[in-house]
Protein backbone atom coordinates (compact mmCIF):
# COMPACT_ATOMS: atom_id res chain seq x y z
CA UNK A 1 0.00 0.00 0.00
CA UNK A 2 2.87 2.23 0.94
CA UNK A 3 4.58 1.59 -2.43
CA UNK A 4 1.15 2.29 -4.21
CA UNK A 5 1.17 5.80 -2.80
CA UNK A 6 4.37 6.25 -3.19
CA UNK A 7 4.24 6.11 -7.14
CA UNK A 8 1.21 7.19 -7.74
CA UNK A 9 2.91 10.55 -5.55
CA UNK A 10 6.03 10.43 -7.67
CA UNK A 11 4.08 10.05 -10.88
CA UNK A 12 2.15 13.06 -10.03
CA UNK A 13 4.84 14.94 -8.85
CA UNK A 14 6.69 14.41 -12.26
CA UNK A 15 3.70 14.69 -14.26
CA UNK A 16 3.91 18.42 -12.74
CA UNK A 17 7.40 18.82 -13.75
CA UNK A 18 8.67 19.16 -10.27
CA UNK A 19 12.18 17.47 -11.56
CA UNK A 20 12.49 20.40 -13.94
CA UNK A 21 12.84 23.03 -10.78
CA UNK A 22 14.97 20.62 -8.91
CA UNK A 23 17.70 21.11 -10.83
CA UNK A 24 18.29 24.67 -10.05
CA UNK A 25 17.20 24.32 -6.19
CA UNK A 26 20.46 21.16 -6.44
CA UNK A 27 22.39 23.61 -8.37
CA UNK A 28 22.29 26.27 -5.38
CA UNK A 29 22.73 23.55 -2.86
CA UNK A 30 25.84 22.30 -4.45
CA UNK A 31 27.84 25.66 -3.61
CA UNK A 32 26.14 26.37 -0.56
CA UNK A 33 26.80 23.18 0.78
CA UNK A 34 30.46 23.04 0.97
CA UNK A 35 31.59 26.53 2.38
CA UNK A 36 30.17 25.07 5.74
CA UNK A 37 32.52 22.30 5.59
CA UNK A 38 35.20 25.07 4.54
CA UNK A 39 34.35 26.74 7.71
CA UNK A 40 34.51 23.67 10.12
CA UNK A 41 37.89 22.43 8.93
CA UNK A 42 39.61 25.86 8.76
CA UNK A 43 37.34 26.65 12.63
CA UNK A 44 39.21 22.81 14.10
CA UNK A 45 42.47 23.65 12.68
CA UNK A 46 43.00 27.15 13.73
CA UNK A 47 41.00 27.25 17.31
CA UNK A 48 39.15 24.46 18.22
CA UNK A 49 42.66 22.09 19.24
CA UNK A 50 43.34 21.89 23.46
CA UNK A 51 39.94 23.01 23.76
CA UNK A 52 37.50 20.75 26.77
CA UNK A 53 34.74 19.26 24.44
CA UNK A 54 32.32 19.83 27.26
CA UNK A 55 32.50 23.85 26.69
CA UNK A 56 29.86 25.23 24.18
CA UNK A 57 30.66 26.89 20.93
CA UNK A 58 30.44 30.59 20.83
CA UNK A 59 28.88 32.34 18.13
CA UNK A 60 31.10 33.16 15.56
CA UNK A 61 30.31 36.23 13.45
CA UNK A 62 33.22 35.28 10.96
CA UNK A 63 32.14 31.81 10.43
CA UNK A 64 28.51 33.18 8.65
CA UNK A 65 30.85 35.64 7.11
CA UNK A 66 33.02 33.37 5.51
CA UNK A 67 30.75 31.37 4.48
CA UNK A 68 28.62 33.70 2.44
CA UNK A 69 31.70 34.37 1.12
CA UNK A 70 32.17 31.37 -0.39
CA UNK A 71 29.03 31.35 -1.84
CA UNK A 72 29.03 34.90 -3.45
CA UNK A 73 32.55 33.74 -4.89
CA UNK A 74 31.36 30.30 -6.45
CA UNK A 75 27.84 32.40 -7.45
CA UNK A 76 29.76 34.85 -9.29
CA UNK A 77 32.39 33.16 -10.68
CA UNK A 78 29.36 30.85 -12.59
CA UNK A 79 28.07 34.24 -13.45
CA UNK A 80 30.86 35.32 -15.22
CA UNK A 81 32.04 31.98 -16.61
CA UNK A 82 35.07 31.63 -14.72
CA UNK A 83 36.47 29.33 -11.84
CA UNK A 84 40.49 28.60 -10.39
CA UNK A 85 39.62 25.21 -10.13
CA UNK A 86 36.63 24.71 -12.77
CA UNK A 87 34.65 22.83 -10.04
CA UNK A 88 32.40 25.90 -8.34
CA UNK A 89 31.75 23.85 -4.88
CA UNK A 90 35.34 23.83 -4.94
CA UNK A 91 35.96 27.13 -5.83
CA UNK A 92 33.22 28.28 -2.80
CA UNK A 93 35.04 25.42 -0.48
CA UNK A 94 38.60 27.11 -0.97
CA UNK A 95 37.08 30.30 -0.38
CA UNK A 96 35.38 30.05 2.48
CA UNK A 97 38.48 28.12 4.47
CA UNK A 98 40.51 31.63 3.31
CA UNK A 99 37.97 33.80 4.63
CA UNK A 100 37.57 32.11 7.59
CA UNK A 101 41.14 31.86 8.28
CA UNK A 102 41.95 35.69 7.62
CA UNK A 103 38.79 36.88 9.78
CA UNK A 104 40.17 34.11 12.65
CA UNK A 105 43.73 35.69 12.26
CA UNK A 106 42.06 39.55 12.40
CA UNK A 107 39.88 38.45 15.63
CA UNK A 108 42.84 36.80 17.77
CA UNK A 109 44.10 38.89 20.70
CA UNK A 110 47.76 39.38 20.23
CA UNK A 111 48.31 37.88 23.82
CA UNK A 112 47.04 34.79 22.24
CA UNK A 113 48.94 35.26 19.24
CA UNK A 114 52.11 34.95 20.93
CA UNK A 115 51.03 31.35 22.89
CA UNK A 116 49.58 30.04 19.92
């Protein structure tokens, strides 16, 4: 019964051409997607080492930053036909772990600096 509804929902869902606006709604997810895995390795490798995984993350104005970032890059680099590595998620990835990484190295107290 499950499987009956199931197709009969797919078939009208296709019938409506749902699978033509899917492609652009994947299209946007595939370089949105990967600047917030830019942001989490560039966030563990710069500050989130010696830390007690018991204490709660603080919001992180550079991490949104960053990210949108890397998805204006990949969005306009599509735009205008042009990439550094020809893969856009790639493109936003190596963006967003640059961003990230310069606003981190602006927001560090220079006390800290010095231990680190």
């Amino acid at each position: 019964l499950l499987a009956l509804f199931a197709g009969a929902l797919g078939t009208v869902l296709g019938l409506l051409g749902v699978g033509d606006r899917m492609m652009s709604y994947l299209l946007v997810l595939s370089v949105a997607i990967p600047p917030i895995a830019g942001v989490y390795l560039s966030h563990f490798y710069l500050s989130r080492r010696g830390m007690s995984p018991d204490e709660p993350p603080a919001w992180r104005f550079g991490a949104l930053l960053a990210w949108l970032a890397g998805i204006v890059f990949a969005g306009l680099s599509q735009a205008m036909e042009w990439s550094a590595t020809n893969i856009p998620a790639l493109d936003s990835l190596a963006v967003s772990v640059l961003a990230y990484g310069a606003l981190h190295r602006m927001s560090v107290r220079p006390a800290a600096r010095t231990r680190a």
